[in-house]
Protein backbone atom coordinates (compact mmCIF):
# COMPACT_ATOMS: atom_id res chain seq x y z
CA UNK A 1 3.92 -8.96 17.23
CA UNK A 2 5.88 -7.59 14.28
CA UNK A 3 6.86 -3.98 12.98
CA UNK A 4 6.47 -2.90 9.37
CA UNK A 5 8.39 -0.96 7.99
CA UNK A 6 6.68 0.75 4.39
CA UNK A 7 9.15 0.22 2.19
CA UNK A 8 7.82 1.13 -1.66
CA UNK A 9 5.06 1.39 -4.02
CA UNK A 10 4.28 -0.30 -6.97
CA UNK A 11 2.58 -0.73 -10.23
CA UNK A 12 2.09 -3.39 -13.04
CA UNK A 13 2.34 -1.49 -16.34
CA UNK A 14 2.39 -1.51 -20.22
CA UNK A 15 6.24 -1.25 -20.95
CA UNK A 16 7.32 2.11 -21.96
CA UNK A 17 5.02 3.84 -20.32
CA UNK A 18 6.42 6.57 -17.94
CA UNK A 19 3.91 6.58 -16.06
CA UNK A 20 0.59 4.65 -14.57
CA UNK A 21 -2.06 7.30 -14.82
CA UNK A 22 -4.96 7.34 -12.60
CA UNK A 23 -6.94 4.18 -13.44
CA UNK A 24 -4.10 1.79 -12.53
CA UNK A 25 -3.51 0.11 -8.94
CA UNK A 26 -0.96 0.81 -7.10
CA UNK A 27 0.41 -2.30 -4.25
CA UNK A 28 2.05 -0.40 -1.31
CA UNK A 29 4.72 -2.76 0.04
CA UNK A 30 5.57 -3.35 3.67
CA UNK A 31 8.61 -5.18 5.09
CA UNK A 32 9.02 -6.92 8.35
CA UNK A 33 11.69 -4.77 10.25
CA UNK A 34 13.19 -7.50 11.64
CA UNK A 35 12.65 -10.12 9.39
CA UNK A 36 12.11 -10.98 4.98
CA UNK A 37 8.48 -11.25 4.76
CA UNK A 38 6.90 -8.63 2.79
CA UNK A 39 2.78 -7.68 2.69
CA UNK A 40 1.14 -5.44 0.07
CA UNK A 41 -1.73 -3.38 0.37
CA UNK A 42 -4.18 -2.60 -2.86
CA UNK A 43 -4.19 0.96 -3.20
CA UNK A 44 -5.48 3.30 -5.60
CA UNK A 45 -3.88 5.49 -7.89
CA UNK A 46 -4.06 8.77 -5.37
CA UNK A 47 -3.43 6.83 -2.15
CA UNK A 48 -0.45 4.80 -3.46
CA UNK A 49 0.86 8.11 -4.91
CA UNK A 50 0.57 9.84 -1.74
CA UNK A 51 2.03 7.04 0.31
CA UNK A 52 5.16 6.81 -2.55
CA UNK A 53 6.31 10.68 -1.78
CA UNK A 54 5.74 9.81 2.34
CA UNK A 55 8.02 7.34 1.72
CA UNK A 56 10.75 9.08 -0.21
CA UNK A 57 10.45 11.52 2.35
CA UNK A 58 8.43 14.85 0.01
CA UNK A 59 4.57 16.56 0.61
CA UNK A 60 2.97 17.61 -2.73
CA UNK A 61 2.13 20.81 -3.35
CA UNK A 62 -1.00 20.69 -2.01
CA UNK A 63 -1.98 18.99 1.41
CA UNK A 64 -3.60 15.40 1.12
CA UNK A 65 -6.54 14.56 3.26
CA UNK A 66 -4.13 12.62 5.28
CA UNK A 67 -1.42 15.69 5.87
CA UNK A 68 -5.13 17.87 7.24
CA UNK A 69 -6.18 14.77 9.51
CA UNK A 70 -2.44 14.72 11.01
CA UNK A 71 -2.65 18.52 11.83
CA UNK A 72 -6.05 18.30 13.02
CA UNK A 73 -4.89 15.62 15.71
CA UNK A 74 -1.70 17.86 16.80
CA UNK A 75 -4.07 20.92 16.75
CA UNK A 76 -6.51 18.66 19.00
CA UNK A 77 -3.99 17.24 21.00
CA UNK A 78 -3.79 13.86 19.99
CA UNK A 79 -1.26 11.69 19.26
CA UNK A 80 -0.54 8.77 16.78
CA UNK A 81 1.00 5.71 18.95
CA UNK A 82 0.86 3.43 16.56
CA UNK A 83 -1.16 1.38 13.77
CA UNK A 84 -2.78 -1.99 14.20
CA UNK A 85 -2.88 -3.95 10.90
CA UNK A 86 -4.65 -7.08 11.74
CA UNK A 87 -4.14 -8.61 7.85
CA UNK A 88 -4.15 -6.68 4.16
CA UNK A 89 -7.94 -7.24 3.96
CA UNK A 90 -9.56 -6.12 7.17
CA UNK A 91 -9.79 -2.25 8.99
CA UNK A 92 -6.44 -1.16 10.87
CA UNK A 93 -6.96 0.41 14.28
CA UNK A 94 -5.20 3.69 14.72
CA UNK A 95 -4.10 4.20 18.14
CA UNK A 96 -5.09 7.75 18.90
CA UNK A 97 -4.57 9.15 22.49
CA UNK A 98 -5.59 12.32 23.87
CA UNK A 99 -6.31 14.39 26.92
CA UNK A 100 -8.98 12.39 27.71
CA UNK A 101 -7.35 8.88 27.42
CA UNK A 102 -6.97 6.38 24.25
CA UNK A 103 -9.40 6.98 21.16
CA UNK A 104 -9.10 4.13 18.96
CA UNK A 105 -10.48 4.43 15.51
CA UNK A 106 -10.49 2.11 12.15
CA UNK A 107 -9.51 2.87 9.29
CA UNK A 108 -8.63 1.31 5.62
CA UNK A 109 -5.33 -0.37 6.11
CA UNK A 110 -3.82 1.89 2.81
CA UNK A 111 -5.50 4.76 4.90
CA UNK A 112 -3.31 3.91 7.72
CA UNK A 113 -0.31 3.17 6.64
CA UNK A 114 -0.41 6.85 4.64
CA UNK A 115 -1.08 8.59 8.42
CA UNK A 116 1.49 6.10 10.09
CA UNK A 117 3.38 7.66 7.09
CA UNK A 118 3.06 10.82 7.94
CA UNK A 119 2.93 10.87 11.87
CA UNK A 120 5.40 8.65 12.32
CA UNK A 121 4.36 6.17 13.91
CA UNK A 122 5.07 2.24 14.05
CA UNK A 123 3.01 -0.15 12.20
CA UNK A 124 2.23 -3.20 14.28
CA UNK A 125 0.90 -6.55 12.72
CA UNK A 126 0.42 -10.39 14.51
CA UNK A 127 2.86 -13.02 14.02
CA UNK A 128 -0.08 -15.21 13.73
CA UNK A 129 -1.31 -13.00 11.00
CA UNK A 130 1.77 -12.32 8.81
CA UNK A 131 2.66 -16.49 8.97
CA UNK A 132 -0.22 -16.35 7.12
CA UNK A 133 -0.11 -13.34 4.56
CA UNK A 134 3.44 -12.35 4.50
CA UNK A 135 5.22 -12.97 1.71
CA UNK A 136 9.19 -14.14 1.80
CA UNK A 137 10.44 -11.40 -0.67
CA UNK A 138 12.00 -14.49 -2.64
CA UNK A 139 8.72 -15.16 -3.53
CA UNK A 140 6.83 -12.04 -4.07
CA UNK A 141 7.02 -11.53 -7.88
CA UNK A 142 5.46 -15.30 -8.27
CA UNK A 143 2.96 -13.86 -5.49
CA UNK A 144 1.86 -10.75 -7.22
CA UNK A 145 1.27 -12.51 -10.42
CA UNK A 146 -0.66 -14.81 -9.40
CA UNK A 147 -2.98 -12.65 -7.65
CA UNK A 148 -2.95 -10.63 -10.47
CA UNK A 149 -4.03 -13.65 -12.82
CA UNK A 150 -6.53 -14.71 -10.62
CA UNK A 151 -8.14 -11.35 -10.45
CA UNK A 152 -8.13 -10.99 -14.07
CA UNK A 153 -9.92 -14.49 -14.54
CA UNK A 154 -12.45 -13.23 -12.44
CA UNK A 155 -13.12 -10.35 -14.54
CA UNK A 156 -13.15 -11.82 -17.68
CA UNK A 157 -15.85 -14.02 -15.76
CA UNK A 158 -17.71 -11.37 -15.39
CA UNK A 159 -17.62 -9.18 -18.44
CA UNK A 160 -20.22 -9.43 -21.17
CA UNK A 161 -18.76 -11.30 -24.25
CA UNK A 162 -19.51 -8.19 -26.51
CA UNK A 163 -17.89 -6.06 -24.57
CA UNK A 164 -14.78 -6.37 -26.54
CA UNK A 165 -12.17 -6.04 -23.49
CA UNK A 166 -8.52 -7.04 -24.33
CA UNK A 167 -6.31 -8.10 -21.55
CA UNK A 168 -2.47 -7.63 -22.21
CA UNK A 169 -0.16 -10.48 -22.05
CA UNK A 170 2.85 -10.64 -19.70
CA UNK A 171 5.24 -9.85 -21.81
CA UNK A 172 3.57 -6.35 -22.40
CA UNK A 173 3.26 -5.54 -18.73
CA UNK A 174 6.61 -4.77 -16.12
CA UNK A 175 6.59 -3.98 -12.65
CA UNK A 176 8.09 -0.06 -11.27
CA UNK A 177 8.36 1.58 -8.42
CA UNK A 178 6.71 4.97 -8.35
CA UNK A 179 8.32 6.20 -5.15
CA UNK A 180 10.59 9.21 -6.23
CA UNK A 181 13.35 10.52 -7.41
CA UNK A 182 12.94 8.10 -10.03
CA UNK A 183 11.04 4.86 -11.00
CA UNK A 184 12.94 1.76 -10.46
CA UNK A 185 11.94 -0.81 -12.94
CA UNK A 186 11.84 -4.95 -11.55
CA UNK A 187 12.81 -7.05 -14.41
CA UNK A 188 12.81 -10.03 -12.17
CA UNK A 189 9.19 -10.33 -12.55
């Protein structure tokens, strides 16, 4: 078994934009504690937001669904022991326990990791499992782009011709981190 450890949120963008805007997808980055392999999680634009302030350690003005579940469990009595993130693509099981003994429940692994975020509570993964998805950080910027290559084949595979849908090239596009104070930009990708 391994611990993750969330370590930063981020986005593929048009260069010089300030910021992604609701429609883009956000990849919520996870480091082994005790090791260099790194996972990311698809997220969308309000959940990787929301996870990107948990990890620099702010709460928006406003509660997030996730900061009302996490008072509703210490209102209830429960506690958060930990998160069970079998791989990137399949439910996590939150370990909840109560007066009443354990109550696990599943949830989407971005889902998670924001109330693991917010609890705290430790992230747990399989060895097995993150030989198989984790990434060495030496080679996540090949990673990411080829995932994101991939996925944009298969859309173009499955957009009507007359649509008229332009993709931008890599050289338009940059990597940042959206986890404040400020947005660190990854030129090695």
């Amino acid at each position: 078994m391994a611990i993750l450890v969330a370590q930063d949120v981020i986005v593929r963008i048009r260069r010089g934009v300030r910021y992604p805007g609701p429609g883009v997808q956000r990849r919520v980055l996870l480091r082994e504690r005790d090791g260099d392999r790194l996972v990311h999680l698809w997220a969308g634009a309000d959940d990787g937001d929301f996870a990107a302030l948990a990890i620099a350690g702010q709460t928006p003005p406003i509660a997030t669904i996730y900061d009302v579940a996490v008072a509703t469990w210490r209102a209830a009595g429960l506690s958060l022991n930990g998160v069970w993130l079998p791989n990137p693509e399949d439910p996590a099981r939150l370990d909840l326990m109560g007066q009443a003994g354990p109550l696990p429940q599943m949830a989407a692994p971005v889902d998670a990791v924001n109330l693991a975020l917010r609890w705290p509570a430790p992230i747990e993964t399989p060895d097995s499992g993150l030989a198989e998805f984790g990434i060495p950080s030496a080679e996540l910027w090949e990673t990411l782009l080829a995932d994101e290559a991939a996925f944009a084949a298969e859309l173009r595979d499955h957009l009507p011709p007359d649509l008229g849908v332009a993709f931008p090239g890599s050289d338009e596009l940059e990597w940042r981190s959206i986890v404040p104070p400020e947005w660190r930009l990854y030129r090695g990708a």
